[in-house]
C-alpha atoms as a PDB file:
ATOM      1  CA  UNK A   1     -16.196  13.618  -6.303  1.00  0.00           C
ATOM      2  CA  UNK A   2     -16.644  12.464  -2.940  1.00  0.00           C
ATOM      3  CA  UNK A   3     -16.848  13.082   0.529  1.00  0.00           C
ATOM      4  CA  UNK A   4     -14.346  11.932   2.897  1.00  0.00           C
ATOM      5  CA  UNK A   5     -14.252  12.308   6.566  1.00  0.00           C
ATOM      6  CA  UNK A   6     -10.368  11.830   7.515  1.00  0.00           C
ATOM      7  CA  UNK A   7      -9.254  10.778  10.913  1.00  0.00           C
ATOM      8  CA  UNK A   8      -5.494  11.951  11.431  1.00  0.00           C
ATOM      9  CA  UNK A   9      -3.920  10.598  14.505  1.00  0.00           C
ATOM     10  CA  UNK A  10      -2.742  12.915  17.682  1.00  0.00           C
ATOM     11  CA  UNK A  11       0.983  11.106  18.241  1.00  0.00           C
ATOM     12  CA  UNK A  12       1.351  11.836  14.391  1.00  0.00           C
ATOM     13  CA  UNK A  13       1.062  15.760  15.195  1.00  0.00           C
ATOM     14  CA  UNK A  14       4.520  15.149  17.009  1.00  0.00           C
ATOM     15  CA  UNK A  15       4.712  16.524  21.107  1.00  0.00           C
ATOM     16  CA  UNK A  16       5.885  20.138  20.672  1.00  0.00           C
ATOM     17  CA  UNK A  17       5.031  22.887  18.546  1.00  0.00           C
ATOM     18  CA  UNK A  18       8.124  22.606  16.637  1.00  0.00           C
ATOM     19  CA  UNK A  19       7.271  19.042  15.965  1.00  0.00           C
ATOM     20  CA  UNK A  20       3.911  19.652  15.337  1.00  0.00           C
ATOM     21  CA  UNK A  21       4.643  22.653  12.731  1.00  0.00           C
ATOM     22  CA  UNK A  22       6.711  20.270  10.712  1.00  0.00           C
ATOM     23  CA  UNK A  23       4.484  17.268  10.741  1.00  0.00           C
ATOM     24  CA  UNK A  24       1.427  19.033   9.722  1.00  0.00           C
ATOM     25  CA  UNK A  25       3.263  20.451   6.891  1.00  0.00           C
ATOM     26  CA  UNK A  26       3.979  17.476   5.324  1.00  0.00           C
ATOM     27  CA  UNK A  27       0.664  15.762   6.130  1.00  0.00           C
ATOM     28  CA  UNK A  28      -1.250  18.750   4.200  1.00  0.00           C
ATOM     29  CA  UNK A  29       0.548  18.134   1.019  1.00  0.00           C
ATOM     30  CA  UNK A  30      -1.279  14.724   0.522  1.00  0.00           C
ATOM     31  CA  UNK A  31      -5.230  16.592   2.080  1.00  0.00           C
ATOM     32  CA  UNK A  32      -5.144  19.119  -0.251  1.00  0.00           C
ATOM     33  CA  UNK A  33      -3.984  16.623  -2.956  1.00  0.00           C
ATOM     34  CA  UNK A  34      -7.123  15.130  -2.677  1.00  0.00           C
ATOM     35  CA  UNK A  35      -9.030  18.317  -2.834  1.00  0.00           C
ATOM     36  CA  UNK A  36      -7.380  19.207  -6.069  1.00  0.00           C
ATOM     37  CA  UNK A  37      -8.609  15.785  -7.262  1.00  0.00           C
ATOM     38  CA  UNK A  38     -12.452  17.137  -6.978  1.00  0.00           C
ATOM     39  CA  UNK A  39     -13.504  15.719  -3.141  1.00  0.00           C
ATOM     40  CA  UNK A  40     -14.864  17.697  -0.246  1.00  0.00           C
ATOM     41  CA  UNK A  41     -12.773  17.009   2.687  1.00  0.00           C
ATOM     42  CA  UNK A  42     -13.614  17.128   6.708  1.00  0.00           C
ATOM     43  CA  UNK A  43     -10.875  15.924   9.068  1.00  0.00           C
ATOM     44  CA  UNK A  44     -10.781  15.332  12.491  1.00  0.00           C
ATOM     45  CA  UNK A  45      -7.508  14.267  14.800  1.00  0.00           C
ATOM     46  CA  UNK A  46      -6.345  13.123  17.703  1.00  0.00           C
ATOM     47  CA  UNK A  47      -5.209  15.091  20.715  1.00  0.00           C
ATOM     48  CA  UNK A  48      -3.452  12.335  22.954  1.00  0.00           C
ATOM     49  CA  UNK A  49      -0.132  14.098  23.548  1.00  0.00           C
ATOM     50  CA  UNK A  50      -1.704  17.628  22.932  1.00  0.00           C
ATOM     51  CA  UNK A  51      -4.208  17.420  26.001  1.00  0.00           C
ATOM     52  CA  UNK A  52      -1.894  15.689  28.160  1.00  0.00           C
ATOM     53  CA  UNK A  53       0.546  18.340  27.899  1.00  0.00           C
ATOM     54  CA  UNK A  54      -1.643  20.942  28.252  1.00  0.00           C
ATOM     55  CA  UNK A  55      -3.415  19.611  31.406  1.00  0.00           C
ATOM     56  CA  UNK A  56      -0.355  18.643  32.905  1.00  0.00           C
ATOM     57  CA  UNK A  57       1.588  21.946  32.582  1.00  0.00           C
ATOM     58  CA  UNK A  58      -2.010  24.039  34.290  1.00  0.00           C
ATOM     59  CA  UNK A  59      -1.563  20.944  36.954  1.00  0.00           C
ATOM     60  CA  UNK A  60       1.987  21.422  37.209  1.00  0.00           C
ATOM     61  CA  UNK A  61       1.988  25.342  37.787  1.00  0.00           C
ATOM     62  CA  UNK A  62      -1.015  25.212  40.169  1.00  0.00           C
ATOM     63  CA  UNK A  63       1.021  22.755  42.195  1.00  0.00           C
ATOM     64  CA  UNK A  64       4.279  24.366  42.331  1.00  0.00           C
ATOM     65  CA  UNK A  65       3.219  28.381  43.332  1.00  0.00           C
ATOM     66  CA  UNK A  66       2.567  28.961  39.759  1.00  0.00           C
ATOM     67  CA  UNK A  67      -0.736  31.002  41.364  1.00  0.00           C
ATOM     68  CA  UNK A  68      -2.574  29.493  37.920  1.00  0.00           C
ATOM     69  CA  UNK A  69      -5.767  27.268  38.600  1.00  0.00           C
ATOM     70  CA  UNK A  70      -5.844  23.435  37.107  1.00  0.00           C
ATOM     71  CA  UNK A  71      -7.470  23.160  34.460  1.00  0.00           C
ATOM     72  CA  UNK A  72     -10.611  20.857  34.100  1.00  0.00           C
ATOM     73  CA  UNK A  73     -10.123  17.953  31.369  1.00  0.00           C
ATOM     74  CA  UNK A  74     -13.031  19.507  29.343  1.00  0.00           C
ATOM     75  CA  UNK A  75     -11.323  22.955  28.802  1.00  0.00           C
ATOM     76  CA  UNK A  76      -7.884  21.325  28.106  1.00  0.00           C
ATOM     77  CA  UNK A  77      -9.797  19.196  25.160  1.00  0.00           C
ATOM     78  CA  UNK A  78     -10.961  22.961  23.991  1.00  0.00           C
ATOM     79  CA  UNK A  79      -7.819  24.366  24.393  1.00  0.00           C
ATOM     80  CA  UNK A  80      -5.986  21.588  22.320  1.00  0.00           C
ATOM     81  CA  UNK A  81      -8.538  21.830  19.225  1.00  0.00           C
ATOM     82  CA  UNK A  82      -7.724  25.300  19.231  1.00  0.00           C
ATOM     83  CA  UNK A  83      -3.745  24.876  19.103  1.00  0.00           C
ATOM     84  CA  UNK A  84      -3.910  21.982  16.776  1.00  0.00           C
ATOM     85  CA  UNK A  85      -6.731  23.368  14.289  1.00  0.00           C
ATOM     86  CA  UNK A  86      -4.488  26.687  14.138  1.00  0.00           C
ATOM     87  CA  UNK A  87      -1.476  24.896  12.903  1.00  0.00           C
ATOM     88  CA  UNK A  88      -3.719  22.862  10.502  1.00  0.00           C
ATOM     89  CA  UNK A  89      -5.455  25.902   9.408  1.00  0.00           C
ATOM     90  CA  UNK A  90      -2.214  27.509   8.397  1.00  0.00           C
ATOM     91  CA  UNK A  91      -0.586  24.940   6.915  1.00  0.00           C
ATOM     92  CA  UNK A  92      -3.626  23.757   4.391  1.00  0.00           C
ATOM     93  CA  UNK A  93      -4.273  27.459   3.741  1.00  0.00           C
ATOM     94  CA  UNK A  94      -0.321  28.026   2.381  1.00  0.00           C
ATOM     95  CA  UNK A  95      -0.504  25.114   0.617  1.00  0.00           C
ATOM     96  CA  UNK A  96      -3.950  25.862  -1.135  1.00  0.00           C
ATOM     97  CA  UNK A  97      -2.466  29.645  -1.950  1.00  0.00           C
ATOM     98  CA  UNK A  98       0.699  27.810  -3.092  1.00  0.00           C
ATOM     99  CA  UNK A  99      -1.148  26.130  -5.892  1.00  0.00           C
ATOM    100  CA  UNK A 100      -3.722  28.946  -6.453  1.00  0.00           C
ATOM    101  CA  UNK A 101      -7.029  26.938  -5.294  1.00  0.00           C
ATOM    102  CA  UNK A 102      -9.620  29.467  -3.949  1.00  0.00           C
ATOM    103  CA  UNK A 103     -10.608  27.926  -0.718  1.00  0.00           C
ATOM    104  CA  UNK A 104     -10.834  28.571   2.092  1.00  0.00           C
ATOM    105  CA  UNK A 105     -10.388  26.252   5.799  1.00  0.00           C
ATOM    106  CA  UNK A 106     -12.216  26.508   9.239  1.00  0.00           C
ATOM    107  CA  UNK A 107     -11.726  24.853  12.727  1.00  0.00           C
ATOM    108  CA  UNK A 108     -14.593  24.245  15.035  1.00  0.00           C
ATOM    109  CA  UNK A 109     -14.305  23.845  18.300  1.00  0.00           C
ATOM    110  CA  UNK A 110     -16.587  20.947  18.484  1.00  0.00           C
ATOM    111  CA  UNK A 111     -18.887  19.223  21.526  1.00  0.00           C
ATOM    112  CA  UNK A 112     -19.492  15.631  21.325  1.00  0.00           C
ATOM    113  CA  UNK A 113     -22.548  14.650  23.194  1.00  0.00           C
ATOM    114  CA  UNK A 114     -22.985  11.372  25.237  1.00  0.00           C
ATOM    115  CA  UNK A 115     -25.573   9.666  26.781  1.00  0.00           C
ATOM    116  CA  UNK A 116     -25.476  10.576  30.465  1.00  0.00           C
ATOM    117  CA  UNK A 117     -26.615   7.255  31.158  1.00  0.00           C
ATOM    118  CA  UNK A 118     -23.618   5.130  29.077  1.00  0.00           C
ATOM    119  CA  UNK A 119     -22.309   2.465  31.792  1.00  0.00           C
ATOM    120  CA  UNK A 120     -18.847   2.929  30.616  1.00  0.00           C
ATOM    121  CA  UNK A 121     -18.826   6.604  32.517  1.00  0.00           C
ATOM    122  CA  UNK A 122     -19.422   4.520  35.811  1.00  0.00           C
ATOM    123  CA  UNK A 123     -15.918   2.277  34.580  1.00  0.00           C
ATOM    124  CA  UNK A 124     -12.765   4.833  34.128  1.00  0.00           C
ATOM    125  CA  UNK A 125     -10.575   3.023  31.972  1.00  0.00           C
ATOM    126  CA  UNK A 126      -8.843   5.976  29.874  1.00  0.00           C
ATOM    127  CA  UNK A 127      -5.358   6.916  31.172  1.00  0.00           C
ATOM    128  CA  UNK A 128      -4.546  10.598  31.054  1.00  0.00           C
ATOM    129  CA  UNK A 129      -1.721  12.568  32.623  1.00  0.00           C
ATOM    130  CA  UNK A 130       1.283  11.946  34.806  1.00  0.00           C
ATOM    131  CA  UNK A 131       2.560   9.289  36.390  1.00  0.00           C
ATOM    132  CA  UNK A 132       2.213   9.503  40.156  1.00  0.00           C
ATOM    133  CA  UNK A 133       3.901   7.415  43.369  1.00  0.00           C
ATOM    134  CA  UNK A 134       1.332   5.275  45.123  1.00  0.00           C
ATOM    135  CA  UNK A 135       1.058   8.194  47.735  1.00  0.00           C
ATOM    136  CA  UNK A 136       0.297  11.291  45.399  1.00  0.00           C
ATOM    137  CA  UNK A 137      -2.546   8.512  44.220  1.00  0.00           C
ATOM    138  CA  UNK A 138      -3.809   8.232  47.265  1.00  0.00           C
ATOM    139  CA  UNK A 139      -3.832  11.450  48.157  1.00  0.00           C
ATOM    140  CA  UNK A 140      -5.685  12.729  44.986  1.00  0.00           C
ATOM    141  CA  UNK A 141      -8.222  10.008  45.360  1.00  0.00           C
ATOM    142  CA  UNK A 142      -9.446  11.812  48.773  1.00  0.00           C
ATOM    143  CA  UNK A 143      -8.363  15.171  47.668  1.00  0.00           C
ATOM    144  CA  UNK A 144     -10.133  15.424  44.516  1.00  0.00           C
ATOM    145  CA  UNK A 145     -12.468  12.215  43.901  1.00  0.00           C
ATOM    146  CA  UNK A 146      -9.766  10.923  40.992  1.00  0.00           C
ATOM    147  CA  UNK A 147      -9.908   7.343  39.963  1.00  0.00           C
ATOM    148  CA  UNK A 148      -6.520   6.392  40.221  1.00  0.00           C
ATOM    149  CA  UNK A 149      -4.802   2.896  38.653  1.00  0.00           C
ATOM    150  CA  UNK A 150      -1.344   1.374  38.992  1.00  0.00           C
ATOM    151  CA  UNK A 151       0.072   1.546  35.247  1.00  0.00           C
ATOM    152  CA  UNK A 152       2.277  -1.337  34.508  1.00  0.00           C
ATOM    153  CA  UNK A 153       5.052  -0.657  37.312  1.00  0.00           C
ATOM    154  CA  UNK A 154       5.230   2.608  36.099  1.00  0.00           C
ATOM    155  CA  UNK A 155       3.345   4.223  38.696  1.00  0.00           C
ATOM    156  CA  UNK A 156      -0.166   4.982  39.229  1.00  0.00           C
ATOM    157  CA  UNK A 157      -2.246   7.431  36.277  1.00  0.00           C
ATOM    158  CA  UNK A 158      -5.704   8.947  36.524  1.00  0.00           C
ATOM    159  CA  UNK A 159      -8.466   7.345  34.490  1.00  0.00           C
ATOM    160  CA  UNK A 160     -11.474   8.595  33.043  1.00  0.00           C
ATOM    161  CA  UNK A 161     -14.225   7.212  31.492  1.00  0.00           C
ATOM    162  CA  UNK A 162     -14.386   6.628  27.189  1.00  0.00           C
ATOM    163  CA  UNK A 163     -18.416   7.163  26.289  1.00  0.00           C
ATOM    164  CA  UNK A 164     -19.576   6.348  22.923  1.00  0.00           C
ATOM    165  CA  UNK A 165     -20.517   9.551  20.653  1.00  0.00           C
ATOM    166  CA  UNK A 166     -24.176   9.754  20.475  1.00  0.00           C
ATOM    167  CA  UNK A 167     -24.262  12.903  18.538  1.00  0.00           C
ATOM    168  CA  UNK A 168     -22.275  16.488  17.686  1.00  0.00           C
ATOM    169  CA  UNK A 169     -23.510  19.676  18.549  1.00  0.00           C
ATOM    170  CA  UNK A 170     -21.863  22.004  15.809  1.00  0.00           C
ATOM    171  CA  UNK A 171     -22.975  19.288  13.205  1.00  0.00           C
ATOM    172  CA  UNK A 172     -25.325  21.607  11.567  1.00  0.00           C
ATOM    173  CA  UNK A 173     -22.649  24.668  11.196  1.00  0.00           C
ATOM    174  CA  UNK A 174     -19.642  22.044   9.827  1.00  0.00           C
ATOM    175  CA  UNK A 175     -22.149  20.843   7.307  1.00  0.00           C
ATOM    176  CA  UNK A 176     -22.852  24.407   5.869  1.00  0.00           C
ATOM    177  CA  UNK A 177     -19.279  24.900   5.417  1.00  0.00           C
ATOM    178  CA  UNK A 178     -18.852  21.774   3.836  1.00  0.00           C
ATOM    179  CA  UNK A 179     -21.686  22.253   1.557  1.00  0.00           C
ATOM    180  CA  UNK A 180     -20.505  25.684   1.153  1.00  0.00           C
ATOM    181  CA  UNK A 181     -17.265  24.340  -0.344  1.00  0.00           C
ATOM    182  CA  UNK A 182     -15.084  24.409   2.781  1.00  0.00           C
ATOM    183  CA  UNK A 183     -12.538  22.474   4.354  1.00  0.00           C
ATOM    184  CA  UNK A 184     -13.537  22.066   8.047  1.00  0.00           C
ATOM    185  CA  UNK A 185     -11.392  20.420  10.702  1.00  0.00           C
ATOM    186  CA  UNK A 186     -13.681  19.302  13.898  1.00  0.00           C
ATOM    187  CA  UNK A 187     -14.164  16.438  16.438  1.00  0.00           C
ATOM    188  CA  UNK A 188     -10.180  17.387  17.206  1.00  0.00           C
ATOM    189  CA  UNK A 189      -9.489  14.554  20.193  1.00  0.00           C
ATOM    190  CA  UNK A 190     -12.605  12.885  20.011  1.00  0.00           C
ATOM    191  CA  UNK A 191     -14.591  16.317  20.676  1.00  0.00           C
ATOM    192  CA  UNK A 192     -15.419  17.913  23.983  1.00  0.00           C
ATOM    193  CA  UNK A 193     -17.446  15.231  25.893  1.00  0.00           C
ATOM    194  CA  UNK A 194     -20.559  16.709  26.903  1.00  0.00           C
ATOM    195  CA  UNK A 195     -23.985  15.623  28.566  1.00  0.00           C
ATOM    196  CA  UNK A 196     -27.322  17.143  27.690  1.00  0.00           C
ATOM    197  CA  UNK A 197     -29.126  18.809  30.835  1.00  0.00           C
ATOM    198  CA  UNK A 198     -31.915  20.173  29.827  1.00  0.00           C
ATOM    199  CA  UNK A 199     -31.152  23.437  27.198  1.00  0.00           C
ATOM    200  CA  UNK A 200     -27.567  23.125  28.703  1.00  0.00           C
ATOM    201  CA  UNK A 201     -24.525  20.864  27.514  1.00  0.00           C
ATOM    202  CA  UNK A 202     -22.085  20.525  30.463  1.00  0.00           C
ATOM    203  CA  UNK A 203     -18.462  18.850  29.690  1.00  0.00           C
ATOM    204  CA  UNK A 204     -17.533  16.149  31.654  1.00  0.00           C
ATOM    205  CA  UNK A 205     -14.127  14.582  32.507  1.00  0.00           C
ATOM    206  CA  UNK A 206     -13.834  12.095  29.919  1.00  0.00           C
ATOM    207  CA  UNK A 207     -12.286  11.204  26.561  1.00  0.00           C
ATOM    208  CA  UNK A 208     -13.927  10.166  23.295  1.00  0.00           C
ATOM    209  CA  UNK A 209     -11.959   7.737  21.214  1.00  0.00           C
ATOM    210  CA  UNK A 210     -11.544  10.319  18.146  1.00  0.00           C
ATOM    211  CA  UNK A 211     -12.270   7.192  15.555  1.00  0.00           C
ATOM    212  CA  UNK A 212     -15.725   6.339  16.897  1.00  0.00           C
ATOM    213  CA  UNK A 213     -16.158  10.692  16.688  1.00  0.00           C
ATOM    214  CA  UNK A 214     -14.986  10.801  13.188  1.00  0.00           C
ATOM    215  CA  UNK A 215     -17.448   7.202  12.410  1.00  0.00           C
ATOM    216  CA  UNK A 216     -19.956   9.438  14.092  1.00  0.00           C
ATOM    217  CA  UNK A 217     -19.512  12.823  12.337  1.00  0.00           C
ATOM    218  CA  UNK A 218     -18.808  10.613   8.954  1.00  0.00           C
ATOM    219  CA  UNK A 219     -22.223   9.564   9.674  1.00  0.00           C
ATOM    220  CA  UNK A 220     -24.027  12.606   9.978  1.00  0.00           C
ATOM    221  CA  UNK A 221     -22.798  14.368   7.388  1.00  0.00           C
ATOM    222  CA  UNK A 222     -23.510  11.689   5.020  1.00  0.00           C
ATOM    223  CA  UNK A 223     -19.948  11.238   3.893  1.00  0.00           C
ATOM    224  CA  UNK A 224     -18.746   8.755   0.905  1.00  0.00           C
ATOM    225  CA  UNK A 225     -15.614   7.195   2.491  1.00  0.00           C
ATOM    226  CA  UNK A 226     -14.404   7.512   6.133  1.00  0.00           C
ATOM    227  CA  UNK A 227     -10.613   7.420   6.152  1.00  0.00           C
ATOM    228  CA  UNK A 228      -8.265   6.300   9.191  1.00  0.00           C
ATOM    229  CA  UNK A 229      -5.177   7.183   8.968  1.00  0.00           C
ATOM    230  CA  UNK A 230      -2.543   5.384  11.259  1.00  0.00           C
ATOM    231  CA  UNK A 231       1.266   4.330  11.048  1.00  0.00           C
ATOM    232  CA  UNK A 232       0.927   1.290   9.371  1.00  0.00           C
ATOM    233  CA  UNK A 233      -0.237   1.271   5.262  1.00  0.00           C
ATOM    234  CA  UNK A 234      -2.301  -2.231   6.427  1.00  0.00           C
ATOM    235  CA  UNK A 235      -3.824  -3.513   8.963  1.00  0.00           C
ATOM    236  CA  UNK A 236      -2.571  -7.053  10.016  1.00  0.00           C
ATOM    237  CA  UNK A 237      -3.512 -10.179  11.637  1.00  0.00           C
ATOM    238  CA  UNK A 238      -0.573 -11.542  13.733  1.00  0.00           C
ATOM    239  CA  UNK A 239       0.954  -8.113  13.695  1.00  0.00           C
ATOM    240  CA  UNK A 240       4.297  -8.076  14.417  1.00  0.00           C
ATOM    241  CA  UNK A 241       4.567 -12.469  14.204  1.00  0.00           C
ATOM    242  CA  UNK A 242       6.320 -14.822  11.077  1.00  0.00           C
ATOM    243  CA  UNK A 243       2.394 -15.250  10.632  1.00  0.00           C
ATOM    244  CA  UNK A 244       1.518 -11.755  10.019  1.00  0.00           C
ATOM    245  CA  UNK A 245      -0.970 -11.326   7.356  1.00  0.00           C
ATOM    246  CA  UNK A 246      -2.105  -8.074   5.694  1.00  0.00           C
ATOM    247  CA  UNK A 247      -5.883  -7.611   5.198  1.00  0.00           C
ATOM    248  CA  UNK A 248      -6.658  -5.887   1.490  1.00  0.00           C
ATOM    249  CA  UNK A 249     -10.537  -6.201   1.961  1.00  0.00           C
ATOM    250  CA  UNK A 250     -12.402  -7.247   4.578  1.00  0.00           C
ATOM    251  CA  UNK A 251     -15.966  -7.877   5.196  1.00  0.00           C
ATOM    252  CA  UNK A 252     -17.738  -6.022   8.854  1.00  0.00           C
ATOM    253  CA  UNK A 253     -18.508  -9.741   9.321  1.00  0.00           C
ATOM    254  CA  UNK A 254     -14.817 -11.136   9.132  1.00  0.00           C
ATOM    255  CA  UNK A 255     -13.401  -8.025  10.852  1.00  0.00           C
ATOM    256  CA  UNK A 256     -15.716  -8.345  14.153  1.00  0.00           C
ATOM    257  CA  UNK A 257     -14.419 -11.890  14.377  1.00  0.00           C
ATOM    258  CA  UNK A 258     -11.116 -11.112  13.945  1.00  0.00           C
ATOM    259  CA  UNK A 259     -11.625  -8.427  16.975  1.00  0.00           C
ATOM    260  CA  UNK A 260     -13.303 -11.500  19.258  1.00  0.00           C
ATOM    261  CA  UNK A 261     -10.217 -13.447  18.583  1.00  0.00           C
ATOM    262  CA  UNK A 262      -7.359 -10.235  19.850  1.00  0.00           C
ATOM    263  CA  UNK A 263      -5.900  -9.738  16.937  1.00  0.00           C
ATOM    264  CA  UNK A 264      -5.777  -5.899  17.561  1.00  0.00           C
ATOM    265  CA  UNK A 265      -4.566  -3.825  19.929  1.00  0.00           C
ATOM    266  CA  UNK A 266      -7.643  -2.762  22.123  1.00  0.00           C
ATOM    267  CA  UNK A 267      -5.590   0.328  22.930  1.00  0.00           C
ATOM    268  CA  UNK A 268      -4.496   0.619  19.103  1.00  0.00           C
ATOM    269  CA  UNK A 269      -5.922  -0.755  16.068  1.00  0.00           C
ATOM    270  CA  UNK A 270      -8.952  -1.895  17.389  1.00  0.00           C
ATOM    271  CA  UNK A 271     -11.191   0.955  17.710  1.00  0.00           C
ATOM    272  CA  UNK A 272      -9.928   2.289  13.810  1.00  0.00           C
ATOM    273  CA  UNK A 273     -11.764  -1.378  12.806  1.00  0.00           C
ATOM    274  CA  UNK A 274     -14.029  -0.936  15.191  1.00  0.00           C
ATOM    275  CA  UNK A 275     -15.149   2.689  14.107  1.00  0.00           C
ATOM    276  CA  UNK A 276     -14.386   1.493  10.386  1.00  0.00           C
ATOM    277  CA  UNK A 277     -16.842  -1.408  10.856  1.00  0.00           C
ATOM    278  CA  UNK A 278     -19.514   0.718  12.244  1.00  0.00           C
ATOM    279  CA  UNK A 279     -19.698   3.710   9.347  1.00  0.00           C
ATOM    280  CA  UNK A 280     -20.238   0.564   6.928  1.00  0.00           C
ATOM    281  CA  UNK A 281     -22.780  -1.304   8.533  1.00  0.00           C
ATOM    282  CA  UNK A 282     -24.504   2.009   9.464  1.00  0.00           C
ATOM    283  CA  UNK A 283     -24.232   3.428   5.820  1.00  0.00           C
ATOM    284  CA  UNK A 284     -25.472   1.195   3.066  1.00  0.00           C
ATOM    285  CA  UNK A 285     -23.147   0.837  -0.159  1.00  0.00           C
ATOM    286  CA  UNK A 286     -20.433   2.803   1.428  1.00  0.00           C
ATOM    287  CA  UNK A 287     -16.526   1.544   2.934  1.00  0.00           C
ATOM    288  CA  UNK A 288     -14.068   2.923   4.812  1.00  0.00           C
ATOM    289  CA  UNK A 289     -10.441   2.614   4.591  1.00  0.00           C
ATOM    290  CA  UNK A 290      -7.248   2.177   7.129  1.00  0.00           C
ATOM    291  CA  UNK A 291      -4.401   2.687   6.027  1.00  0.00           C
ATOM    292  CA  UNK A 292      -0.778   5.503   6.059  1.00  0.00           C
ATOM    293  CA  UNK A 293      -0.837   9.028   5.367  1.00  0.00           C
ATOM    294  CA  UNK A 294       2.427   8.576   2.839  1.00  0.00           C
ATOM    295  CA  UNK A 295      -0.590   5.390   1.127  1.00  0.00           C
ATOM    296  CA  UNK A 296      -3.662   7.420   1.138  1.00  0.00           C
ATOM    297  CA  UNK A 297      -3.725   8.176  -2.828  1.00  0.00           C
ATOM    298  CA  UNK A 298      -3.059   4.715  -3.408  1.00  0.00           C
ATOM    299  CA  UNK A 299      -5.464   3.637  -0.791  1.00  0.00           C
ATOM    300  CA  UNK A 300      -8.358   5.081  -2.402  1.00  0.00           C
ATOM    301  CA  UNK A 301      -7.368   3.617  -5.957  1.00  0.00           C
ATOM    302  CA  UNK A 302      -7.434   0.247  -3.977  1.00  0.00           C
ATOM    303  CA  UNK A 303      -3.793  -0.517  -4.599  1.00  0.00           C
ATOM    304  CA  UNK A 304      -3.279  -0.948  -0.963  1.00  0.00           C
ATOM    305  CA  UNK A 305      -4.661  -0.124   2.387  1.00  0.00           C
ATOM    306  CA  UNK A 306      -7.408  -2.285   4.119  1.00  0.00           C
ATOM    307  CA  UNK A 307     -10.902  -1.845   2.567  1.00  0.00           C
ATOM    308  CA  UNK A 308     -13.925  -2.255   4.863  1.00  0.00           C
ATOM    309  CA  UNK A 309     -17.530  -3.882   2.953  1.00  0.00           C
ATOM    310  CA  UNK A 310     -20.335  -5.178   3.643  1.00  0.00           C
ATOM    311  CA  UNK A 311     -19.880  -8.749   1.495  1.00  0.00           C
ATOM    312  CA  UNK A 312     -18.123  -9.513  -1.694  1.00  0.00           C
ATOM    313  CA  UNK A 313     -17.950 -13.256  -3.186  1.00  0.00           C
ATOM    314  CA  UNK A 314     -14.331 -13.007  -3.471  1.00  0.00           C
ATOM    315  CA  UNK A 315     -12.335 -11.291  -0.793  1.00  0.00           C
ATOM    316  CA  UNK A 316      -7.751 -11.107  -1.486  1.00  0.00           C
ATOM    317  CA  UNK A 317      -5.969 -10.797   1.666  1.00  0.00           C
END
């Protein structure tokens, strides 16, 4: 048996609720697969689309007579763990009843805490939202203190700041309902981004790359294995070139050089190899694993995916 924190990505959920409902129904089938199979299972997800909607319609409706306030970016994280963790909750729990296992499944609305003091929250770099013309940008920029950038002639976005994950508030409740035999879905989006002031946590209008939250909540709940699931079954060097190469196993050492020389996305792969690299340097004898939903079983028999180690003499791929 082992413990597996799995990272499911946001665009994966599909953009509307119809989408969404369908998606998730397939992706349970191989979750609770693994659960049969004797493992206790966390997972987390992205929110990308989710949030972005969400935000956007409150924005929308306030700006149009709607008579609704805009939501603040913190809130619309909370909201979206809420909406996908329901779908996810239903779906596992009519799959578990359809095979007769006796558990049961939990979403918790969960606050990621980062260090007040990270530089990156002085540097916006995080696109959210709408596209604007250069004028709504400059007008939200006195209006309402936005960082605004011009988004590859597409028009100009709002950025916020990406913090690293220092540490999760709930952890102590997700780990009771682990241990209690549970299967808990949390860090949905990367968490809610807070700051510590004083007794209080405060959000803050930022977004946590939901690999480095599932490295970090891998991490404190002592998992086995932390899985990233993306939309390719391996991760490549050359992606997408006649010199494309699929990694099988991979060393922390090789992978950080491979990330020096841009051979991943920094919007894409590289923060899964990134957050991969980290749970295995951070967690002695344990790996983590990238790879496709449809490859997961496979994955963890090592028949394919890309394995993350420490060292090995002999390394394929």
């Amino acid at each position: 048996m082992a413990r597996m924190v799995i990272a499911l990505g946001g665009n994966a959920l599909g953009y509307t609720p119809d989408e969404q409902r369908a998606s998730i129904k397939k992706a349970v089938k191989s979750i609770v697969d693994l659960l049969e199979d004797g493992n206790e299972i966390i997972l987390a997800h992205g929110n990308g689309p989710q949030v972005g909607m969400i935000n956007l319609a409150f924005e929308f409706s306030a700006s149009n007579g709607g008579n609704t306030p805009e939501m603040p970016f913190p809130e619309s994280g909370a909201m979206s763990q809420g909406y996908i963790g329901y779908h996810l909750q239903n779906a596992i729990g009519e799959e578990l009843r359809s095979r007769n296992i006796n558990k049961d499944v939990a979403t918790v609305i969960t606050q990621v805490i980062v260090d007040q003091n990270d530089p990156s929250l002085k540097e916006p770099t995080k696109p959210i939202g709408k596209f604007y013309t250069k004028k709504e940008a400059d007008r939200l920029i006195v209006e309402k203190g936005y960082d605004m950038f011009e988004d590859s002639g597409r028009g100009y976005r709002r950025v916020v700041p990406s913090p690293e994950p220092v540490d999760i508030a709930e952890k102590r409740i997700v780990k009771n309902l682990v241990q209690a035999g549970n299967i808990v879905i949390a860090c949905g989006g990367g968490g809610i981004p807070v700051v510590k002031e004083g007794d209080k946590l405060r959000g803050i209008p930022a977004v946590i790359d939901k690999d480095f939250a599932s490295e970090k909540l891998a991490e404190l709940l002592e998992a086995d294995l932390l899985v990233i699931l993306t939309d390719v079954e391996q991760v490549s060097l050359n992606f997408g070139t006649v010199n494309e190469k699929q990694l099988t196993r991979v060393t922390t050492e090789e992978a950080r050089s491979y990330c020096q020389e841009g051979h991943f996305g920094t919007g894409s792969m590289e923060p899964k190899v990134r957050a991969a690299v980290k749970f295995v340097e951070q967690n002695s004898g344990k790996e983590a694993l990238i790879t496709s939903l449809d490859c997961i079983k496979d994955g963890l028999k090592g028949l394919t995916g890309t394995r993350f180690i420490i060292k090995e003499d002999t390394l394929n791929g």
